[in-house]
N, C-alpha and C. Protein backbone atom coordinates (compact mmCIF):
# COMPACT_ATOMS: atom_id res chain seq x y z
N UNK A 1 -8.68 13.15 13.57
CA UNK A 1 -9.76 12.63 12.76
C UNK A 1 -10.23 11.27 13.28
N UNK A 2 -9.11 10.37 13.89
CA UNK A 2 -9.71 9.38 13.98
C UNK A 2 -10.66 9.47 15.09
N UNK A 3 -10.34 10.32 16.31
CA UNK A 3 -11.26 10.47 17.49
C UNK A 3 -12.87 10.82 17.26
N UNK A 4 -13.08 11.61 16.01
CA UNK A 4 -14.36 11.37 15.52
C UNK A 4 -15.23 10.47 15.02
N UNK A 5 -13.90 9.55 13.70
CA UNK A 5 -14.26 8.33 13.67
C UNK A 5 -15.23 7.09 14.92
N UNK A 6 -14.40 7.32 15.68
CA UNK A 6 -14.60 6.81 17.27
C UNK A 6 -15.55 6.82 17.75
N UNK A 7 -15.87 8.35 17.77
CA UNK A 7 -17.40 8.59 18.45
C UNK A 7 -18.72 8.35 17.30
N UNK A 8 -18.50 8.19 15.60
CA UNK A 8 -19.46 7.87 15.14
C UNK A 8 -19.92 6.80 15.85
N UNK A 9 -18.75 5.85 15.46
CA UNK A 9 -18.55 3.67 15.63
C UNK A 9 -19.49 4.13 17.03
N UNK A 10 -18.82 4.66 18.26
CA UNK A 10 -19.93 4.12 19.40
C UNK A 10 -21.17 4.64 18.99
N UNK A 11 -21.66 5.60 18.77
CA UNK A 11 -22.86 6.35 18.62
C UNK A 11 -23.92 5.43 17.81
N UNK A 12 -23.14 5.14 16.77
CA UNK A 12 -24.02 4.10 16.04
C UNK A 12 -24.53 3.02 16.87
N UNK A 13 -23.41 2.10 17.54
CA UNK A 13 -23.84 0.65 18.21
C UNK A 13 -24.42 1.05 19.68
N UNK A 14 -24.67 2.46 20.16
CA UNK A 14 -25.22 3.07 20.94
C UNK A 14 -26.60 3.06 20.37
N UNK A 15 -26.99 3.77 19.45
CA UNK A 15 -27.91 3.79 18.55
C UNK A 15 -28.83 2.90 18.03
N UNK A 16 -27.85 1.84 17.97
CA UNK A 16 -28.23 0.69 17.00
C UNK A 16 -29.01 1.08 15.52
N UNK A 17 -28.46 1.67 14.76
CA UNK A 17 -28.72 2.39 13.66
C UNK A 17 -27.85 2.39 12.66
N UNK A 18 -28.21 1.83 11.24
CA UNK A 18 -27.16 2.02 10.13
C UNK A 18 -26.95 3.68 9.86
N UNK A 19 -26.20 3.67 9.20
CA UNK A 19 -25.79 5.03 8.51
C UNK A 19 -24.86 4.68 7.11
N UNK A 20 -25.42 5.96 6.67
CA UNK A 20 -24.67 5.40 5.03
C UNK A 20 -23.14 6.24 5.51
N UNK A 21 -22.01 5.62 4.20
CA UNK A 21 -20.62 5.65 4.35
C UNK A 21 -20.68 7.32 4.17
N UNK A 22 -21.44 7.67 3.07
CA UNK A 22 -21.80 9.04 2.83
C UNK A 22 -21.54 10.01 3.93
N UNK A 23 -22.95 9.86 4.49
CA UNK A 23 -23.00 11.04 5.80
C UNK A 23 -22.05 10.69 6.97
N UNK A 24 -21.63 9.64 7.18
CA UNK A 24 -20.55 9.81 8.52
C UNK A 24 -19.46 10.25 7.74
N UNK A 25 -18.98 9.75 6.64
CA UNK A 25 -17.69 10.70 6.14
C UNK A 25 -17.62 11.94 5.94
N UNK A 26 -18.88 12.61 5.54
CA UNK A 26 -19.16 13.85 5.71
C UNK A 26 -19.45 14.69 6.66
N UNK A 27 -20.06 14.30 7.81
CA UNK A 27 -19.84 14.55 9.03
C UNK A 27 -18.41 14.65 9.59
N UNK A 28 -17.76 13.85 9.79
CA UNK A 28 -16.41 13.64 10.35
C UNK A 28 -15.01 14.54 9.41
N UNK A 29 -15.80 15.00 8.06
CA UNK A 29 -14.53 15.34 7.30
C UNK A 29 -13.48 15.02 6.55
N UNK A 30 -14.26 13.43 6.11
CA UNK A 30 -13.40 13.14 5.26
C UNK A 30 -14.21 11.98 3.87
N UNK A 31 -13.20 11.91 3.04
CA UNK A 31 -13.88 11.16 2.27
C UNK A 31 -14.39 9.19 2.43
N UNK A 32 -15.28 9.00 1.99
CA UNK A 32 -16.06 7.74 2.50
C UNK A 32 -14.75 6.41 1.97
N UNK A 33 -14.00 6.65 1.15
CA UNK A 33 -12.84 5.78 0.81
C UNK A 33 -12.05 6.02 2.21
N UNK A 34 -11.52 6.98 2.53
CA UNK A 34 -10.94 6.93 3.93
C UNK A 34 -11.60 6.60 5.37
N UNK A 35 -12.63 6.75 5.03
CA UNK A 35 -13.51 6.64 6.48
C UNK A 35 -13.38 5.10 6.34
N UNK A 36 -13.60 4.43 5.38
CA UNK A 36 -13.61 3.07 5.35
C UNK A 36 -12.45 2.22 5.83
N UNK A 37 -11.22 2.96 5.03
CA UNK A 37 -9.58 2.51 5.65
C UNK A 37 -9.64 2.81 7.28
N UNK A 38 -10.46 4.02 7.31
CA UNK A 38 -9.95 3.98 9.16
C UNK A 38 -10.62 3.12 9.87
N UNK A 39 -11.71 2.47 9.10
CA UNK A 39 -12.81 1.34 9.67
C UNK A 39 -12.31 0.50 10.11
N UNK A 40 -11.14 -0.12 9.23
CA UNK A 40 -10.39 -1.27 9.14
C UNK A 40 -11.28 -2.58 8.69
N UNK A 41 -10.81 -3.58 9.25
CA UNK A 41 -11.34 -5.27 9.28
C UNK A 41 -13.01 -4.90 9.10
N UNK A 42 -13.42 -5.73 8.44
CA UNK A 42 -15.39 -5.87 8.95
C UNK A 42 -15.08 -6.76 9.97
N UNK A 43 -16.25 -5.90 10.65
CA UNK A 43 -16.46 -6.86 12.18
C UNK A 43 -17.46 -6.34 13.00
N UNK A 44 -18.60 -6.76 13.51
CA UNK A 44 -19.80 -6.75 14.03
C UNK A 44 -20.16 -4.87 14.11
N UNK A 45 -19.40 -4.20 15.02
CA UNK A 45 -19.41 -3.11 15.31
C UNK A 45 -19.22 -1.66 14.60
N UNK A 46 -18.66 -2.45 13.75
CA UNK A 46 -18.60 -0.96 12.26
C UNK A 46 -19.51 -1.66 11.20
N UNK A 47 -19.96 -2.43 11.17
CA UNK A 47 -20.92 -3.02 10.37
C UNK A 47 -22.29 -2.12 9.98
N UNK A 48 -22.27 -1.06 10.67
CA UNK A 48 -23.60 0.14 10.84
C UNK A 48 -23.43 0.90 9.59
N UNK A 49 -22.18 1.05 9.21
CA UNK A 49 -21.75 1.90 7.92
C UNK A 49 -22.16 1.09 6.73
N UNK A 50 -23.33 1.20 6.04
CA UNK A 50 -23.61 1.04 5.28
C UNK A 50 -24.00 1.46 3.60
N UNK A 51 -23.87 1.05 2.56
CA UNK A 51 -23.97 1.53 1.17
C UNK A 51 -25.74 2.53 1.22
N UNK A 52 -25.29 4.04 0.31
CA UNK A 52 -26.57 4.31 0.40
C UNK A 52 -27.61 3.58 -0.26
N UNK A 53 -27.42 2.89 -1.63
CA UNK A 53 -27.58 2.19 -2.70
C UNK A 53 -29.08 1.17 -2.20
N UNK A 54 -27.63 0.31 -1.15
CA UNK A 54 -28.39 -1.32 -0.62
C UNK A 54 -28.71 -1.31 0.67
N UNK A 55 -28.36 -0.16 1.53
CA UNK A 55 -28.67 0.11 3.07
C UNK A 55 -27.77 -1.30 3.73
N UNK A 56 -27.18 -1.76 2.88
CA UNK A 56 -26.26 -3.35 3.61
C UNK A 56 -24.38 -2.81 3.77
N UNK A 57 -23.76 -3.19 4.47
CA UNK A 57 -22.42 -3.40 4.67
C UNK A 57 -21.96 -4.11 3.38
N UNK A 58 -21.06 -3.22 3.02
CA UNK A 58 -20.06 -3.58 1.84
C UNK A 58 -19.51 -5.15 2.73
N UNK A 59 -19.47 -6.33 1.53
CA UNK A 59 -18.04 -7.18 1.86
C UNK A 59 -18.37 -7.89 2.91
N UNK A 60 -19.71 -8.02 3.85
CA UNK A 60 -19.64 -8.57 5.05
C UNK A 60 -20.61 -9.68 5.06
N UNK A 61 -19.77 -11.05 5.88
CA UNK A 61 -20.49 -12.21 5.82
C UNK A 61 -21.74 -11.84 6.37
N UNK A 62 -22.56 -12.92 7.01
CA UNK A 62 -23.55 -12.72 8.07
C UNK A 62 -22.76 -12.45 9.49
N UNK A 63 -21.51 -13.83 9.30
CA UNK A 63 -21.22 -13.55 10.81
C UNK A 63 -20.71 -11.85 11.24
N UNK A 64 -20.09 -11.31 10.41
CA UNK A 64 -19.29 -9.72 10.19
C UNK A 64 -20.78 -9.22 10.97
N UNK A 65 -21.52 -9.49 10.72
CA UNK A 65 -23.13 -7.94 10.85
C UNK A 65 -23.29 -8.30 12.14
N UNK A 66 -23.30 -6.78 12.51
CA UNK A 66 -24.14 -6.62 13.99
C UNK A 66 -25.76 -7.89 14.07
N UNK A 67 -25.46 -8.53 15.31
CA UNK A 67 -27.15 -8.89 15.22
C UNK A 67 -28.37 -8.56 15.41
N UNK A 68 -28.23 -6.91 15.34
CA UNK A 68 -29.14 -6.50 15.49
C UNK A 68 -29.37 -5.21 14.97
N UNK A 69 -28.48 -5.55 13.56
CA UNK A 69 -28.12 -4.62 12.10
C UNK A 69 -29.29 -3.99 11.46
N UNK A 70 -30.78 -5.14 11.93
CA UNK A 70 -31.78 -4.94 10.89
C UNK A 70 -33.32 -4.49 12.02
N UNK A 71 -32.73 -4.57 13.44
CA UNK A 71 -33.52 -4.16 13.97
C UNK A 71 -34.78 -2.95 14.01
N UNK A 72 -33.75 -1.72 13.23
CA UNK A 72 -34.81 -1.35 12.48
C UNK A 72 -34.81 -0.44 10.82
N UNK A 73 -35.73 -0.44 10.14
CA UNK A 73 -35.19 -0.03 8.56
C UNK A 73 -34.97 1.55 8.42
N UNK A 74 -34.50 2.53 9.85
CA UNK A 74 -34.46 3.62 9.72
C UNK A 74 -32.49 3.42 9.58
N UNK A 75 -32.24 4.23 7.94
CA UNK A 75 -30.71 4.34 7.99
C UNK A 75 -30.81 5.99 8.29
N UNK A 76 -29.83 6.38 8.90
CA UNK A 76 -28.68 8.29 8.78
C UNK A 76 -28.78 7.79 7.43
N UNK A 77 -28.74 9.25 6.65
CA UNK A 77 -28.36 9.22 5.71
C UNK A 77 -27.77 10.95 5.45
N UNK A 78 -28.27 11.49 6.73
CA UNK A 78 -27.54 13.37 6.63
C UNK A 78 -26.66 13.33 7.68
N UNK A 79 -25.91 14.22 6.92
CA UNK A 79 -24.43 14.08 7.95
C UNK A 79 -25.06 15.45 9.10
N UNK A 80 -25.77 15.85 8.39
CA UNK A 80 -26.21 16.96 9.58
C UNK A 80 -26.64 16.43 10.45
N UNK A 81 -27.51 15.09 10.66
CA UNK A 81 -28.27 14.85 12.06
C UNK A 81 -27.03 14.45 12.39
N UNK A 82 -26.03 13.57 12.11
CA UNK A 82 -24.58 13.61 12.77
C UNK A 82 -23.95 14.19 13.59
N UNK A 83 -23.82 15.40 12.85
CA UNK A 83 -22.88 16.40 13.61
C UNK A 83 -23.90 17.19 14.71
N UNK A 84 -25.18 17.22 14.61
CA UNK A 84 -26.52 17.56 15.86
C UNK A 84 -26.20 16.83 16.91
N UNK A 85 -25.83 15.56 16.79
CA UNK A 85 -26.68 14.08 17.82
C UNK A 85 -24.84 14.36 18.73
N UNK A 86 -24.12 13.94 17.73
CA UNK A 86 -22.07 14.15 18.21
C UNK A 86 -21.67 15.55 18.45
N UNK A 87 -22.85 16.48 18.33
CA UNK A 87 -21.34 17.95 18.29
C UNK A 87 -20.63 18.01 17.57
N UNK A 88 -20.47 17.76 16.21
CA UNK A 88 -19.24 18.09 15.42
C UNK A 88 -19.36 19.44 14.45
């Protein structure tokens, strides 16, 4: 599981694209409380996983956010374009 985890995190900062906690946990197969534990620490690069709610990172300073988090206002929000874009 976590090797999927993996390839969201790059895909995203590949991407440069938020995604809600929602669809990558659903994509990957697991629930968004665990996807988060496997996240670990906030820190620039998982910072893409964002609330569907506020489109913002749970818990994270400014310094925590990618700088280029807001580059643009398109979030994932289907785990299907996920598993399209990764193969899963």
């Amino acid at each position: 599981m976590q090797e999927k985890t993996t390839s969201v995190v790059d895909y995203l900062n590949e991407v440069k694209t938020r995604c809600t906690f929602n669809a990558a946990a659903e994509a990957i197969g697991i629930t968004p409380q665990a996807l988060k534990k496997q996240l670990g620490e906030a820190r620039p690069e998982v910072s893409w996983f964002v609330s569907s709610t506020s489109g913002e990172p749970l818990r994270y300073t400014d310094s925590e956010k990618h700088p280029e988090l807001y580059r643009t206002t398109r979030i994932i929000t289907s785990a299907k374009v996920l598993k399209r874009n990764l193969g899963l």
